[in-house]
N, C-alpha and C. Protein backbone atom coordinates (compact mmCIF):
# COMPACT_ATOMS: atom_id res chain seq x y z
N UNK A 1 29.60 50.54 11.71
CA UNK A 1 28.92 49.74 12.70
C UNK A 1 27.66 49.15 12.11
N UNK A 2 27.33 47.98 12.79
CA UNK A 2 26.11 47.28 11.69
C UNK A 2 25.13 47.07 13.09
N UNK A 3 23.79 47.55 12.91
CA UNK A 3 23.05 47.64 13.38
C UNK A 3 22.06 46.31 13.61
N UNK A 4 21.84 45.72 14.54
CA UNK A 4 21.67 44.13 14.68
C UNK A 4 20.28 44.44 15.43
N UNK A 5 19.18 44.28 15.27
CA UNK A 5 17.82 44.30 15.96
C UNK A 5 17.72 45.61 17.05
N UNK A 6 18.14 46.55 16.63
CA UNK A 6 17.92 47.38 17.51
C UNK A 6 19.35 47.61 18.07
N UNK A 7 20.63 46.63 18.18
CA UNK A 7 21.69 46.89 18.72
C UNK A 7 22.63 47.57 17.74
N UNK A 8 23.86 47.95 18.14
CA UNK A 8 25.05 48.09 17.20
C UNK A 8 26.13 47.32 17.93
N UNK A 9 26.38 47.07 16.56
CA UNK A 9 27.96 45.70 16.77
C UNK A 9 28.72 46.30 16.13
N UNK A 10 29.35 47.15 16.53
CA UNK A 10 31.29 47.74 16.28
C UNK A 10 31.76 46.75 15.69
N UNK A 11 32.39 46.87 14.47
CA UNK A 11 33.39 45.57 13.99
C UNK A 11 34.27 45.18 14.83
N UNK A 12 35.03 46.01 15.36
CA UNK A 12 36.00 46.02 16.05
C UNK A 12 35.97 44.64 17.09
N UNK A 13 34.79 44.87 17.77
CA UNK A 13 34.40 44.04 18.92
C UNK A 13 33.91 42.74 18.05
N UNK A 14 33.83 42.68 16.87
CA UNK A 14 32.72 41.64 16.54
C UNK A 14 34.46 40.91 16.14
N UNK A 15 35.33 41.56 15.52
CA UNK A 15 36.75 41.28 15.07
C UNK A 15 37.33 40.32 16.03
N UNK A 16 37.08 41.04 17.23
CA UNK A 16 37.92 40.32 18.39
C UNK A 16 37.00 39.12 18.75
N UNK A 17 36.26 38.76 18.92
CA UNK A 17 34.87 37.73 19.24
C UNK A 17 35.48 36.84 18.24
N UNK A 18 35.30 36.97 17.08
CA UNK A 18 35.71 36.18 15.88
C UNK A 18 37.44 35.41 15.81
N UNK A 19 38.12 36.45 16.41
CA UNK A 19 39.54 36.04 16.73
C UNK A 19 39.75 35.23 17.68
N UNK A 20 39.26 35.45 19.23
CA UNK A 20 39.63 34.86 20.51
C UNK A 20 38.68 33.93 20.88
N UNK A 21 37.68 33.66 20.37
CA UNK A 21 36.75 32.47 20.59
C UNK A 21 36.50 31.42 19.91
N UNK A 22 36.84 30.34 20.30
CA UNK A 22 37.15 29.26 19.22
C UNK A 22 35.41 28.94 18.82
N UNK A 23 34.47 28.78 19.80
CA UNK A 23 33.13 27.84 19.40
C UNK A 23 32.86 28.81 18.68
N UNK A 24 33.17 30.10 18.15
CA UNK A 24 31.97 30.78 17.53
C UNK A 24 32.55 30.08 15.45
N UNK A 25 31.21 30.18 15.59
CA UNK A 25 31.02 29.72 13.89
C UNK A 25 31.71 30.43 12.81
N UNK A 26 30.76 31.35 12.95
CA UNK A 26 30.68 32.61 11.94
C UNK A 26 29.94 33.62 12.42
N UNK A 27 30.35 35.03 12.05
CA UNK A 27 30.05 36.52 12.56
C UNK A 27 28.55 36.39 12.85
N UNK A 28 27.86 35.87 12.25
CA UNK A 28 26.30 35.71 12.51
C UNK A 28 25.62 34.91 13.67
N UNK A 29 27.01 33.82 13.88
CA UNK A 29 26.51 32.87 15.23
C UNK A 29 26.88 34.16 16.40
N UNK A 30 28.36 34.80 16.15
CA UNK A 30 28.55 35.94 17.32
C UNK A 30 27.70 37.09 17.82
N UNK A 31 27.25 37.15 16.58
CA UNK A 31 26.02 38.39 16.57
C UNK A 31 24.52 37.56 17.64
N UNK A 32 24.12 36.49 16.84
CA UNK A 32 23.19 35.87 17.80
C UNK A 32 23.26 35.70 19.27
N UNK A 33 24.56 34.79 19.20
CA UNK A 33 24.86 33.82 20.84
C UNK A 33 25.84 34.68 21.42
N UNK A 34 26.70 35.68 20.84
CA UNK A 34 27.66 35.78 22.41
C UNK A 34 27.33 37.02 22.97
N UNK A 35 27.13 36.40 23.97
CA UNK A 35 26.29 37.33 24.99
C UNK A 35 27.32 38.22 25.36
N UNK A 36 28.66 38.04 25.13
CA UNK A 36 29.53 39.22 26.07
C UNK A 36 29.68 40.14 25.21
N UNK A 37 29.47 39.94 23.74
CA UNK A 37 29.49 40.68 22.64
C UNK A 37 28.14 41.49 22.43
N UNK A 38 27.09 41.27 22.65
CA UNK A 38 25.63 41.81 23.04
C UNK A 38 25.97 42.50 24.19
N UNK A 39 26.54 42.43 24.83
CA UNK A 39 26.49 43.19 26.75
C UNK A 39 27.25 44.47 26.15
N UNK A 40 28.39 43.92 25.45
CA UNK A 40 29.92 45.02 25.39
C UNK A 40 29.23 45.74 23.87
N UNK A 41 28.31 45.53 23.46
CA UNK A 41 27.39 46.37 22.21
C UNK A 41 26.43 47.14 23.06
N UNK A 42 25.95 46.53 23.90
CA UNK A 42 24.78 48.20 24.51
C UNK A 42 25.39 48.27 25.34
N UNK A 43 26.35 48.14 25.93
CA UNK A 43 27.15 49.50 27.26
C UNK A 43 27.27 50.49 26.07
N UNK A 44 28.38 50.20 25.35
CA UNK A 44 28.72 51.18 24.49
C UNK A 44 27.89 52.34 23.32
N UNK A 45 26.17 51.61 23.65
CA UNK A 45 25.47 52.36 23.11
C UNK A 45 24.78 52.80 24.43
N UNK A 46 24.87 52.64 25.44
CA UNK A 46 24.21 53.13 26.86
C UNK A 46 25.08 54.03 26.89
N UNK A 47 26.39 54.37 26.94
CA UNK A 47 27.78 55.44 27.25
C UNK A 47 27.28 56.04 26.16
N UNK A 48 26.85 56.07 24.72
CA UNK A 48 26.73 57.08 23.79
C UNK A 48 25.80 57.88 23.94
N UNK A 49 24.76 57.27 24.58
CA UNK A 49 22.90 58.04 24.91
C UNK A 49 23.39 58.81 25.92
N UNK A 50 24.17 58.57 27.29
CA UNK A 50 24.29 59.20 28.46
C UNK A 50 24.89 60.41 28.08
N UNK A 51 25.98 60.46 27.24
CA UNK A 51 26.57 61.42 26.21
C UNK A 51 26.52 62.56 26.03
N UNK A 52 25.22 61.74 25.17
CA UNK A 52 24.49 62.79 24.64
C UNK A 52 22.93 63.55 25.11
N UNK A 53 23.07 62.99 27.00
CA UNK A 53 22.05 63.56 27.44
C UNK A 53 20.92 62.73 27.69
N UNK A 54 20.56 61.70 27.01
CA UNK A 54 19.68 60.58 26.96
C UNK A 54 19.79 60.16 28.21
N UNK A 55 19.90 60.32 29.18
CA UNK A 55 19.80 59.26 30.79
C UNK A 55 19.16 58.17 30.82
N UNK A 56 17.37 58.62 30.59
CA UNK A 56 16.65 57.77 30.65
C UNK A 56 16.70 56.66 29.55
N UNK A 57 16.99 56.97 28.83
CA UNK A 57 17.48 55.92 27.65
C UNK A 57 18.81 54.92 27.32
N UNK A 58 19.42 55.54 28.31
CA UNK A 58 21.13 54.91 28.85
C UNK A 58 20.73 54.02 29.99
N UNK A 59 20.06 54.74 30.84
CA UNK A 59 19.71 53.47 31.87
C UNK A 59 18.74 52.40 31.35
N UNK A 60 17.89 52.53 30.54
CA UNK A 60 16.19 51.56 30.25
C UNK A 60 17.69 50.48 29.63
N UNK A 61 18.50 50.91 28.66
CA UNK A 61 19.35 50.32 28.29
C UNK A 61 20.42 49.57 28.53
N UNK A 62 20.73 49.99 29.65
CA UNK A 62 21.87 49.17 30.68
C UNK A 62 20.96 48.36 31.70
N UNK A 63 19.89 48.31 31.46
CA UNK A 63 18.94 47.40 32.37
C UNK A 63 18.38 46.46 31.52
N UNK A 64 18.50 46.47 30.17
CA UNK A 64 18.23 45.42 29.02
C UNK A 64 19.40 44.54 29.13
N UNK A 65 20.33 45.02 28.82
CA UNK A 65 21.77 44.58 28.59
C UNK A 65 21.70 43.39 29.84
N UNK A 66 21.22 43.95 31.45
CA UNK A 66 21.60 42.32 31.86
C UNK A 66 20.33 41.48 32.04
């Protein structure tokens, strides 16, 4: 996973962004502009904090995200 300003971008997700979206450029425009790819990167780091106990840090986080 590659760590983007504080976020993490799963390849996986960055894979599929890159596959199913025609306007995106290159992995770096996806990383910047797609916002559903930024949203679907901190749920999945909001679900990892809650996890692991972090609440307050799962929510401050799922309240960034929108």
């Amino acid at each position: 996973m590659e760590r983007v300003d504080k976020m993490i971008i799963d390849p996986d997700d960055l894979a599929v962004v890159m596959e199913k979206d025609p306007a995106i450029v290159d992995e770096n425009d996806a990383i910047k502009y797609h916002t559903g790819l930024q949203a679907v990167s901190m749920y999945r780091e909001s679900h990892q904090l809650w996890l692991a106990g972090g609440k307050e840090k799962a929510r401050e986080r799922n309240f960034i995200a929108h």
